[in-house]
N, C-alpha and C. Protein backbone atom coordinates (compact mmCIF):
# COMPACT_ATOMS: atom_id res chain seq x y z
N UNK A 1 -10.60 -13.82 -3.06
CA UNK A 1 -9.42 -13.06 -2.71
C UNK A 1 -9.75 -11.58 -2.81
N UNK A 2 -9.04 -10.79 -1.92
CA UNK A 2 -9.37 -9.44 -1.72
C UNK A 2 -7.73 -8.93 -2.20
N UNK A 3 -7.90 -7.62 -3.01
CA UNK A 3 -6.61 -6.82 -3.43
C UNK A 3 -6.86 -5.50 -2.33
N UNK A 4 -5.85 -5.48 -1.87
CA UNK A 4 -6.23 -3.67 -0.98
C UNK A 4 -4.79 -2.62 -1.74
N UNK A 5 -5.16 -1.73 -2.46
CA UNK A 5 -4.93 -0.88 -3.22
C UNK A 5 -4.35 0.68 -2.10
N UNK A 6 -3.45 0.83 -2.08
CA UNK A 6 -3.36 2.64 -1.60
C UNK A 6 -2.47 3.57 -2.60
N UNK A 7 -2.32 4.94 -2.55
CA UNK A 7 -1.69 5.45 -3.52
C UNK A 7 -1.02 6.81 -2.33
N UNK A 8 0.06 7.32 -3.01
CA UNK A 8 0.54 8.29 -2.31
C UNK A 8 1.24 9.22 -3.48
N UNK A 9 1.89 10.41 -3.40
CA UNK A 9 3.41 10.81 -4.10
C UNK A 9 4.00 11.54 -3.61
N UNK A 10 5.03 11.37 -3.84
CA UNK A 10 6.68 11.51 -3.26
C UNK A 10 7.59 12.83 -4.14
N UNK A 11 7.92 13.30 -3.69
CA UNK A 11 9.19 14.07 -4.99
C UNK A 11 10.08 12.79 -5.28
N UNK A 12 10.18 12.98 -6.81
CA UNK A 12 10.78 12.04 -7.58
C UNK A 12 12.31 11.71 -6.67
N UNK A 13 12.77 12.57 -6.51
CA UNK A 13 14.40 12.85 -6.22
C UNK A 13 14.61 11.86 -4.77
N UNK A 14 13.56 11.84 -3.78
CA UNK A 14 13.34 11.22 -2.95
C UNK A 14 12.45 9.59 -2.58
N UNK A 15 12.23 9.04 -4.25
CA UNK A 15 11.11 8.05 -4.12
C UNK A 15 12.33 6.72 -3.58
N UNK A 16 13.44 6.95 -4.34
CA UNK A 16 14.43 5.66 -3.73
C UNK A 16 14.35 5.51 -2.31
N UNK A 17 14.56 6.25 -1.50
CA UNK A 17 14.29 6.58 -0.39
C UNK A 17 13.01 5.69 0.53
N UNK A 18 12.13 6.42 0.16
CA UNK A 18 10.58 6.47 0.44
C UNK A 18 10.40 4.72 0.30
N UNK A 19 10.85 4.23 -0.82
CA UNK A 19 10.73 2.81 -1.03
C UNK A 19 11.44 2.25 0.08
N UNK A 20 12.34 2.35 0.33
CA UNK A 20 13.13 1.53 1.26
C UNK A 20 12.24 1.23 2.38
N UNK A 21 11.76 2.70 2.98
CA UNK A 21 10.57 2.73 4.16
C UNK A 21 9.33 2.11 4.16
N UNK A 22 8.87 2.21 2.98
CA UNK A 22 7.45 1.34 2.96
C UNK A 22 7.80 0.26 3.32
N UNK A 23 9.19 -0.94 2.52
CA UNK A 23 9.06 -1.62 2.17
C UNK A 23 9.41 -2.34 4.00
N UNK A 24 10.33 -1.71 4.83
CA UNK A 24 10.59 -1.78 6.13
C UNK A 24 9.51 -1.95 6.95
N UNK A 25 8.43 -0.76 6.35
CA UNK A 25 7.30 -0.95 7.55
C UNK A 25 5.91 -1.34 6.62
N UNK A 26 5.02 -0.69 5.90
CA UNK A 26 3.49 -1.61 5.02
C UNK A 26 3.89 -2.97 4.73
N UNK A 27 4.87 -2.57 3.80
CA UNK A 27 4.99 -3.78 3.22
C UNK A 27 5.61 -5.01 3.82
N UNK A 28 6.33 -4.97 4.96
CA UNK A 28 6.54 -6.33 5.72
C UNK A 28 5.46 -6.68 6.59
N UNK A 29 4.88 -5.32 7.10
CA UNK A 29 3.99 -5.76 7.98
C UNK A 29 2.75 -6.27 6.60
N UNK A 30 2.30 -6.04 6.08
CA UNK A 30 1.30 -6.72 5.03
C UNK A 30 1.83 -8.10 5.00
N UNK A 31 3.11 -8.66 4.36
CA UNK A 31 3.66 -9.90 3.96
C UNK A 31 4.06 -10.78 5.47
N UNK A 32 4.11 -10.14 6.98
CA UNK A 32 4.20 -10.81 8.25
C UNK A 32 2.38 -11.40 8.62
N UNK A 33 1.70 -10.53 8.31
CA UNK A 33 0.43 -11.15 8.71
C UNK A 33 -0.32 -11.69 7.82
N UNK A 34 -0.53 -13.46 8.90
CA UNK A 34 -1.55 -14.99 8.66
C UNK A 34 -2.88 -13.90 7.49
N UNK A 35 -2.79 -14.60 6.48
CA UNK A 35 -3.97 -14.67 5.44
C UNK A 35 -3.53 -13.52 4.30
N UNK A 36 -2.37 -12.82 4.08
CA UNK A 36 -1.54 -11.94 3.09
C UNK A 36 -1.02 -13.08 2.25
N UNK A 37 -1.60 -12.94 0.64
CA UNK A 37 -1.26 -13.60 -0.13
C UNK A 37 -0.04 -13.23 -1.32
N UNK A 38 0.29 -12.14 -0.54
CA UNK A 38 1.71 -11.31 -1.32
C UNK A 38 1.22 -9.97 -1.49
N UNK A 39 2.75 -9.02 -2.13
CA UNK A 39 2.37 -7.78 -1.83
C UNK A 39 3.35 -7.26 -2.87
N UNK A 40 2.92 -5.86 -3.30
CA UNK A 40 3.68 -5.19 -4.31
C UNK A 40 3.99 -3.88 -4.36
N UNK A 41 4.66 -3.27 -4.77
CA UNK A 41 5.30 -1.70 -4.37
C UNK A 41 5.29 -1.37 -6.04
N UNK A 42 4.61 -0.07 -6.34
CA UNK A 42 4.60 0.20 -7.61
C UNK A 42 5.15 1.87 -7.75
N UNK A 43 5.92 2.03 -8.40
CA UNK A 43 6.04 3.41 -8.61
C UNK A 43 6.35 3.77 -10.21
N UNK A 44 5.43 5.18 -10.25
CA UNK A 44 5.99 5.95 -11.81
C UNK A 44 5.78 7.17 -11.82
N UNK A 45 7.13 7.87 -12.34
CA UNK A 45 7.68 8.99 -12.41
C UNK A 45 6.32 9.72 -13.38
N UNK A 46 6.47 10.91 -12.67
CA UNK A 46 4.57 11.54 -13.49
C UNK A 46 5.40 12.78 -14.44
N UNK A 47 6.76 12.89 -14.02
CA UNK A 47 7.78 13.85 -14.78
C UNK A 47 7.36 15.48 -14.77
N UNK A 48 6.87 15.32 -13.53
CA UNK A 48 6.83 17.00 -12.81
C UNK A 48 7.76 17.11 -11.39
N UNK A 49 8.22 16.07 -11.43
CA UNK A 49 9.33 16.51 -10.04
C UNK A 49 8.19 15.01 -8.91
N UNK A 50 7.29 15.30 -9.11
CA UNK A 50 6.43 13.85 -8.48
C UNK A 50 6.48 12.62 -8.63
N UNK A 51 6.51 11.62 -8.26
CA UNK A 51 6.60 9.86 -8.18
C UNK A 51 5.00 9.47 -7.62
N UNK A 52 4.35 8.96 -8.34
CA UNK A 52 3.25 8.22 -7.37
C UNK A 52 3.75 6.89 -6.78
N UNK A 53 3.41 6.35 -5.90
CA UNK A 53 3.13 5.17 -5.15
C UNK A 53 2.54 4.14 -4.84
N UNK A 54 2.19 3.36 -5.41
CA UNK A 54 0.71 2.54 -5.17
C UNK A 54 1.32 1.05 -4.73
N UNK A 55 0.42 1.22 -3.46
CA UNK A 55 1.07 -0.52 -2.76
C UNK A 55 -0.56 -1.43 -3.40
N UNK A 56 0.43 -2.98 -3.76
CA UNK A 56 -0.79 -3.21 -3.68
C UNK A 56 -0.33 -4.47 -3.05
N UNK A 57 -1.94 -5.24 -2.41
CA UNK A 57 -1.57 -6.58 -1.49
C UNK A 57 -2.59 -7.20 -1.50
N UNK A 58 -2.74 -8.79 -1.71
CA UNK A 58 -3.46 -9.63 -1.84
C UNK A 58 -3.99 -10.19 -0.36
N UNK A 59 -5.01 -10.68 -0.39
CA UNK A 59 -5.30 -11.22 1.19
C UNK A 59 -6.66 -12.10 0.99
N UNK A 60 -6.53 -13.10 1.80
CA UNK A 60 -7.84 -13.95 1.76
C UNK A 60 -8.95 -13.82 1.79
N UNK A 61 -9.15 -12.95 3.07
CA UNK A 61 -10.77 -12.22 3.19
C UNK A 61 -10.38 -10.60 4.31
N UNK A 62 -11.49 -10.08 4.27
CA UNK A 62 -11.74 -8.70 4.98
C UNK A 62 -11.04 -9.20 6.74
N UNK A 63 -11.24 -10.17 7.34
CA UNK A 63 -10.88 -10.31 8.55
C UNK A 63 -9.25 -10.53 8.30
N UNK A 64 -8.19 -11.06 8.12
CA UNK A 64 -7.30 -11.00 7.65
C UNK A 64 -6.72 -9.55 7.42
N UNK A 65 -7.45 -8.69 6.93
CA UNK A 65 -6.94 -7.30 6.81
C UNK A 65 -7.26 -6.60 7.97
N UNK A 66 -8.18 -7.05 8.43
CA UNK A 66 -8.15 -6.49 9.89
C UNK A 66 -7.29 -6.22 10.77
N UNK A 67 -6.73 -7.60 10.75
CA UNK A 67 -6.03 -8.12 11.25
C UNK A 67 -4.39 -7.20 11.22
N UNK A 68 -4.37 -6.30 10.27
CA UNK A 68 -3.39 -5.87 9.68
C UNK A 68 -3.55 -4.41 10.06
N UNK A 69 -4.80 -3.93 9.46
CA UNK A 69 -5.17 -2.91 9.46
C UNK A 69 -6.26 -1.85 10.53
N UNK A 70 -6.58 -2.98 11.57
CA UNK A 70 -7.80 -2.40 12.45
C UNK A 70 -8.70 -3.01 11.68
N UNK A 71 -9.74 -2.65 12.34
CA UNK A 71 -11.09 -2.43 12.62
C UNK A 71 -11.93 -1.54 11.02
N UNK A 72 -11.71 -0.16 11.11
CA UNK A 72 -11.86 0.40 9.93
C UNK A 72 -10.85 0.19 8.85
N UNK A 73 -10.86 -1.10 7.93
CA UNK A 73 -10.38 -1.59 6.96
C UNK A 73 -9.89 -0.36 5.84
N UNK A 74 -10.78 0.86 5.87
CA UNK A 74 -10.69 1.47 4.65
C UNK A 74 -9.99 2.72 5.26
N UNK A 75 -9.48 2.81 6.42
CA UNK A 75 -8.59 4.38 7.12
C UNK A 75 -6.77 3.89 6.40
N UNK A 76 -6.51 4.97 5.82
CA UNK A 76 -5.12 4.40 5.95
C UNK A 76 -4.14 4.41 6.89
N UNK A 77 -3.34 3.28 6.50
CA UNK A 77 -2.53 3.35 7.55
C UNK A 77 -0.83 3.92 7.76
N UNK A 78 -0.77 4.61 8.41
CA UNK A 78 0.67 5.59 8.17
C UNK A 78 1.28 5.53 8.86
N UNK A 79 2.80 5.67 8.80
CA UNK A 79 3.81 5.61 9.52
C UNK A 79 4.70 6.99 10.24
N UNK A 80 5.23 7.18 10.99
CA UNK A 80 5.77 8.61 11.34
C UNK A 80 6.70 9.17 10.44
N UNK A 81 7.66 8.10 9.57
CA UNK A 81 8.78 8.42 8.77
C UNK A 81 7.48 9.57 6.96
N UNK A 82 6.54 8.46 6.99
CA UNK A 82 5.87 8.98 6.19
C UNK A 82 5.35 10.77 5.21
N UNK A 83 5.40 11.31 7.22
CA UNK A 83 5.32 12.64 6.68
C UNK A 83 6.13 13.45 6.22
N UNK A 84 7.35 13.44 6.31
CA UNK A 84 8.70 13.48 5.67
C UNK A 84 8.97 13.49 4.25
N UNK A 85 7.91 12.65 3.51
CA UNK A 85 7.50 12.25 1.98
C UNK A 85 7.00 12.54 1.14
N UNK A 86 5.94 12.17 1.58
CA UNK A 86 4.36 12.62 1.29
C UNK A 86 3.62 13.85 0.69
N UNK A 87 3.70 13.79 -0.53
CA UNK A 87 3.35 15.09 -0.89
C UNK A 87 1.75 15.48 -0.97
N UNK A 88 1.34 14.13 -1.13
CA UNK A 88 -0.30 13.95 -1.37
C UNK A 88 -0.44 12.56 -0.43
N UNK A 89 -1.63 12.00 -0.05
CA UNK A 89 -1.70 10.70 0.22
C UNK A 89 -3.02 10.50 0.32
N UNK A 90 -3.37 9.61 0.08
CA UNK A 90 -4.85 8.99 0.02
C UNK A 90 -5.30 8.79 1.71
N UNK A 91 -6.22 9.45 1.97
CA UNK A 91 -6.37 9.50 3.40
C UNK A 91 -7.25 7.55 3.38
N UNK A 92 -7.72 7.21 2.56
CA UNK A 92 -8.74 5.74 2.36
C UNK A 92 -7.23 4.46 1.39
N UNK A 93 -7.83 3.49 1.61
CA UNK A 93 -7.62 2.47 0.92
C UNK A 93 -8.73 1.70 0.21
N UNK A 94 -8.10 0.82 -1.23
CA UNK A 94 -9.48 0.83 -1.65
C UNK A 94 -9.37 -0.71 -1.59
N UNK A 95 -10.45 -1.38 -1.85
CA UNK A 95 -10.71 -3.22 -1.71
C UNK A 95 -11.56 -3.39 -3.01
N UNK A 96 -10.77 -4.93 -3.50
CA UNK A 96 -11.52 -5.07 -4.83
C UNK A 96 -11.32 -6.82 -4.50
N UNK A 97 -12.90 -6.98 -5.13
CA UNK A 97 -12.79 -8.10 -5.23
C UNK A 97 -11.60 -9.15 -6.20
N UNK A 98 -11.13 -9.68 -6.05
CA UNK A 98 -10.15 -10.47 -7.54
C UNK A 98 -11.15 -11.43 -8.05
N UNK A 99 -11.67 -11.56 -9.35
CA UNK A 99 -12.40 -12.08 -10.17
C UNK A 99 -11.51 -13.07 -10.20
N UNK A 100 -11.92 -14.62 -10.36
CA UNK A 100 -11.10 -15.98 -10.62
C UNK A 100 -10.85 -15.53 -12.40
N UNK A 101 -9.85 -16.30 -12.49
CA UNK A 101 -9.44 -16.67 -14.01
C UNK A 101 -10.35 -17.65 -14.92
N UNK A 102 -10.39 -16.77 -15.93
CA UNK A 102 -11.47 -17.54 -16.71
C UNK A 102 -10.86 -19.05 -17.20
N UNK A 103 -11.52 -20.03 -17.13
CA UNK A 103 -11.44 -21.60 -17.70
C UNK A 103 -10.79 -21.55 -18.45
């Protein structure tokens, strides 16, 4: 299993917001496409007026995210509502293997 990791931040005042949108457009489209093994929306207040963001989403293998994401697996992928938000954003996404559970 593959985790694909991205991070962003938001002004705090606006993260309610911002959630709604991910969750409309990454995050359905992550949880609509064959081989997405679930998906998660994380946020915490950094208490400077900023919210970070970090989606994270499970998936079977690298083709599967392709599938989602193009071709270059590791470009992120953004939406138009996005720039509106965005105070920082991770121009990459990152991929980690998921280690099985120990016996």
């Amino acid at each position: 299993m593959i985790a694909r990791m991205w991070r962003g931040l938001v002004p705090t005042e606006k993260v309610a917001e911002y959630v709604e949108i991910v969750e409309r457009t990454g995050m359905s489209g992550y949880r609509r496409t064959p081989g997405n093994e679930g998906a998660q929306l994380l946020t915490r207040d950094l208490g400077d007026g900023r919210t970070e963001i970090i989606t994270l989403s499970w998936w079977t293998d690298l083709d599967h995210i392709r599938a989602f994401a193009g071709e270059d697996i590791e470009k992120a992928k953004y939406y138009p509502e996005d720039d509106d938000y965005l105070l920082e954003r991770d121009s990459t996404v990152k991929h980690f293997e998921v280690a099985p559970p120990a016996p």
